[in-house]
C-alpha atoms as a PDB file:
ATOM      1  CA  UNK A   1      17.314   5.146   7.234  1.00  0.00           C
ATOM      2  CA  UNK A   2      14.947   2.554   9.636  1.00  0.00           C
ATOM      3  CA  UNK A   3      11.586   2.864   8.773  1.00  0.00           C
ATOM      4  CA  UNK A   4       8.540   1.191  11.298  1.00  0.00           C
ATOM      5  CA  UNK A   5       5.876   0.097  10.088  1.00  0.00           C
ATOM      6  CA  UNK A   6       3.117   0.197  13.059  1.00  0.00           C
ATOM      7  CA  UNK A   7       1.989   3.100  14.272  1.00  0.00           C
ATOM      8  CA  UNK A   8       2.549   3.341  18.006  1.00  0.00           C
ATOM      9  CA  UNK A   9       1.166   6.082  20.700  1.00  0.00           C
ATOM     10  CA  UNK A  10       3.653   9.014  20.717  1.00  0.00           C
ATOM     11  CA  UNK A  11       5.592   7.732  23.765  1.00  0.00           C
ATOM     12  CA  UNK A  12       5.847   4.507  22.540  1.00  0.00           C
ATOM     13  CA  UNK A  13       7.110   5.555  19.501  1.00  0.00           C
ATOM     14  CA  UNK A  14       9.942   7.930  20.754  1.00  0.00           C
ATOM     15  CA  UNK A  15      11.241   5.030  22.732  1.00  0.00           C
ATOM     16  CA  UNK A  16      10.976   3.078  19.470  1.00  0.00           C
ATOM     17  CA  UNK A  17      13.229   5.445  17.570  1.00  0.00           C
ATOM     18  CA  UNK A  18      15.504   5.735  20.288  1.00  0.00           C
ATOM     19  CA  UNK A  19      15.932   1.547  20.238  1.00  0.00           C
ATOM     20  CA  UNK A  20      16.461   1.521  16.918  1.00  0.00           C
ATOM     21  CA  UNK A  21      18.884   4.703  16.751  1.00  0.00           C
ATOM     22  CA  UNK A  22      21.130   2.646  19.671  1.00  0.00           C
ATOM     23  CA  UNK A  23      20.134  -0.785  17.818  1.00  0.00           C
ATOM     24  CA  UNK A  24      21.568   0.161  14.542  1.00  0.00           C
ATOM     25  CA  UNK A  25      25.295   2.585  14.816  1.00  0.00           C
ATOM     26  CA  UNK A  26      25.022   2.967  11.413  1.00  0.00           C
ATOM     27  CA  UNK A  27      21.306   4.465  10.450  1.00  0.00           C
ATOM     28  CA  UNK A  28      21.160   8.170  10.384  1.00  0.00           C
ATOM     29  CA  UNK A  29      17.344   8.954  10.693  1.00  0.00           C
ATOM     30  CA  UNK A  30      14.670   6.795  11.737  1.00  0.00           C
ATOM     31  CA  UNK A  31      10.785   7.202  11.646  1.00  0.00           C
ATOM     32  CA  UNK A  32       7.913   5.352  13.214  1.00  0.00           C
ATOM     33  CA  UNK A  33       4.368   6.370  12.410  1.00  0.00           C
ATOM     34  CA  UNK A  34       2.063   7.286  15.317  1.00  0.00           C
ATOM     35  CA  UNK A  35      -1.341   6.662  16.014  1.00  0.00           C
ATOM     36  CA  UNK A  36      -2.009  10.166  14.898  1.00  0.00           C
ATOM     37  CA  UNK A  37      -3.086   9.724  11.504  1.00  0.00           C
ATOM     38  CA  UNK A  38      -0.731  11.431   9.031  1.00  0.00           C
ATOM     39  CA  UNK A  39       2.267  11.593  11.203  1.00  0.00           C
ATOM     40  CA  UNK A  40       5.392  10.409  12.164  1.00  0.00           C
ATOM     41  CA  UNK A  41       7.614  10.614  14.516  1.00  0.00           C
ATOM     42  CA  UNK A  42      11.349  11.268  13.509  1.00  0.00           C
ATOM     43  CA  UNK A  43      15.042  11.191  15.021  1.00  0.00           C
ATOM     44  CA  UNK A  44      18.366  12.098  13.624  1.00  0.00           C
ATOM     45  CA  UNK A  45      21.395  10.293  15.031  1.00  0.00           C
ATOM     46  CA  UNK A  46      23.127  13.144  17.307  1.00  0.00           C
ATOM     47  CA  UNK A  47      20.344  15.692  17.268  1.00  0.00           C
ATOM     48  CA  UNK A  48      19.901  16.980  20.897  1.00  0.00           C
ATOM     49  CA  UNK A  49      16.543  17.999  21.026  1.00  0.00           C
ATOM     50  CA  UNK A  50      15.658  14.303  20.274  1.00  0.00           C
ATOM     51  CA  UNK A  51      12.700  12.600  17.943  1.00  0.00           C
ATOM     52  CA  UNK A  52      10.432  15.374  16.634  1.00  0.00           C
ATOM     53  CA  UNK A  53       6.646  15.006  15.039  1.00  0.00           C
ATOM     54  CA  UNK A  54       6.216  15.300  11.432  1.00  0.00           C
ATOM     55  CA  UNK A  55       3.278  15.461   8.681  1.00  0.00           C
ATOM     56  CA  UNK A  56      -0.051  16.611   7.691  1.00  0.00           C
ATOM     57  CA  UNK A  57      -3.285  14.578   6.550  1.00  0.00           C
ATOM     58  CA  UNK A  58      -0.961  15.360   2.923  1.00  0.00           C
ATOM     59  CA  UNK A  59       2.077  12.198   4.384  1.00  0.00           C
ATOM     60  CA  UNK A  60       1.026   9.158   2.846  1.00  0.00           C
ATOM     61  CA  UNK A  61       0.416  10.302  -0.714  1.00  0.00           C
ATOM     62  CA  UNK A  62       1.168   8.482  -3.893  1.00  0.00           C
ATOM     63  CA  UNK A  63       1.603   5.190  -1.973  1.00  0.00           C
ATOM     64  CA  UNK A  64       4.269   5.960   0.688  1.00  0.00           C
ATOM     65  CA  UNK A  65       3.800   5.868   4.686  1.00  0.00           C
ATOM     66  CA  UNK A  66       3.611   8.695   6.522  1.00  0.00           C
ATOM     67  CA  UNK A  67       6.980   7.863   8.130  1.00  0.00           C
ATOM     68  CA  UNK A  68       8.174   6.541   5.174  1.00  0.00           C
ATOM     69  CA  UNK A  69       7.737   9.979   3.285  1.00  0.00           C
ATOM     70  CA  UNK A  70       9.232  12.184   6.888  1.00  0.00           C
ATOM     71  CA  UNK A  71      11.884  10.002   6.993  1.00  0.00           C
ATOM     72  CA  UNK A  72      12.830  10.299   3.042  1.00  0.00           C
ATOM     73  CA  UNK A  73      12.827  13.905   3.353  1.00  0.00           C
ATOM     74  CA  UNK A  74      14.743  14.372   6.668  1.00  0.00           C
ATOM     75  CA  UNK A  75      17.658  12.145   5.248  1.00  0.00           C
ATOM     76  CA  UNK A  76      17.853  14.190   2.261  1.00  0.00           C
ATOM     77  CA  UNK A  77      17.836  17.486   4.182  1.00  0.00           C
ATOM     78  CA  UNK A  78      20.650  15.840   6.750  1.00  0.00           C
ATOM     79  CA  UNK A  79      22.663  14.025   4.126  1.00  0.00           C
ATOM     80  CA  UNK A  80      22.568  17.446   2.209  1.00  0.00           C
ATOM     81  CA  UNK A  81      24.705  18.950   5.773  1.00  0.00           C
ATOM     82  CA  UNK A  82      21.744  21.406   7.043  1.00  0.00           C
ATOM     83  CA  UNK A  83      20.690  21.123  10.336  1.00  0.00           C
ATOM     84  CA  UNK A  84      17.366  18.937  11.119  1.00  0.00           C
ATOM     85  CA  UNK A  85      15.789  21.489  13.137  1.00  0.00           C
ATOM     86  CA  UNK A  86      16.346  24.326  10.272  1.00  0.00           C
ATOM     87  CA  UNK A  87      13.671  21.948   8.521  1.00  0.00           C
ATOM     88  CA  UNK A  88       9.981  23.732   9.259  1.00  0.00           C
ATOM     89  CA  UNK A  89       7.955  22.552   6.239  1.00  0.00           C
ATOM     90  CA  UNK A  90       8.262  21.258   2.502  1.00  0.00           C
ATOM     91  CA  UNK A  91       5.467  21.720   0.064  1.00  0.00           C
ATOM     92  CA  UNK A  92       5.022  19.143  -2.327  1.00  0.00           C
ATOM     93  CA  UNK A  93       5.553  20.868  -5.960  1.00  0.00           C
ATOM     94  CA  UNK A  94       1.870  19.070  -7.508  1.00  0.00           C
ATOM     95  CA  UNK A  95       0.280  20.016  -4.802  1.00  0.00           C
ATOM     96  CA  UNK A  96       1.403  23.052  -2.804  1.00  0.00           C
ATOM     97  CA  UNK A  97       0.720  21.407   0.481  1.00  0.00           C
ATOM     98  CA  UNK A  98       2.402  22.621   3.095  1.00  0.00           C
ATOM     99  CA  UNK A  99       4.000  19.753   5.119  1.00  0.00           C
ATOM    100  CA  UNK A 100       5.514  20.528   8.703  1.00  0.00           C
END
């Protein structure tokens, strides 16, 4: 898992996760935060539809990124064998907010 930490307009930052996705054979998800705050924008190594945007004003608590936090929880789901487009939302269990 590649993490960046600038956030980048949204076309800058797909061709960001694509370098790093063909820069590094061996990461599975990468995530690079857009200017958008709260977001992220994610790829999974091998997913078709490409990069995707993540979050909600909710990314970024308890001290971690945005992308940080959508790139955490996409590995998990991935690593756990679902499918990263099955993934529509997680709520956080203190909270109840709704992240998508």
């Amino acid at each position: 898992m590649l993490v960046g930490g600038v956030p980048l307009s949204a076309s800058s930052a797909c061709r960001r996760v694509h370098e790093l996705l063909t820069g590094y054979p061996g990461v599975l998800v990468v995530a690079v935060p857009v200017l958008e705050p709260g977001r992220a924008l994610v790829g999974v190594r091998g997913e078709a539809s490409g990069p995707r945007l993540l979050g909600t004003g909710a990314f970024g608590a308890g001290g971690l990124s945005p992308a940080g936090t959508a790139a955490s929880v996409m590995h998990a789901w991935v690593a756990a064998g679902r499918p990263p487009g099955a993934l529509r939302s997680v709520s956080s269990p203190a909270t109840g907010t709704a992240v998508a």
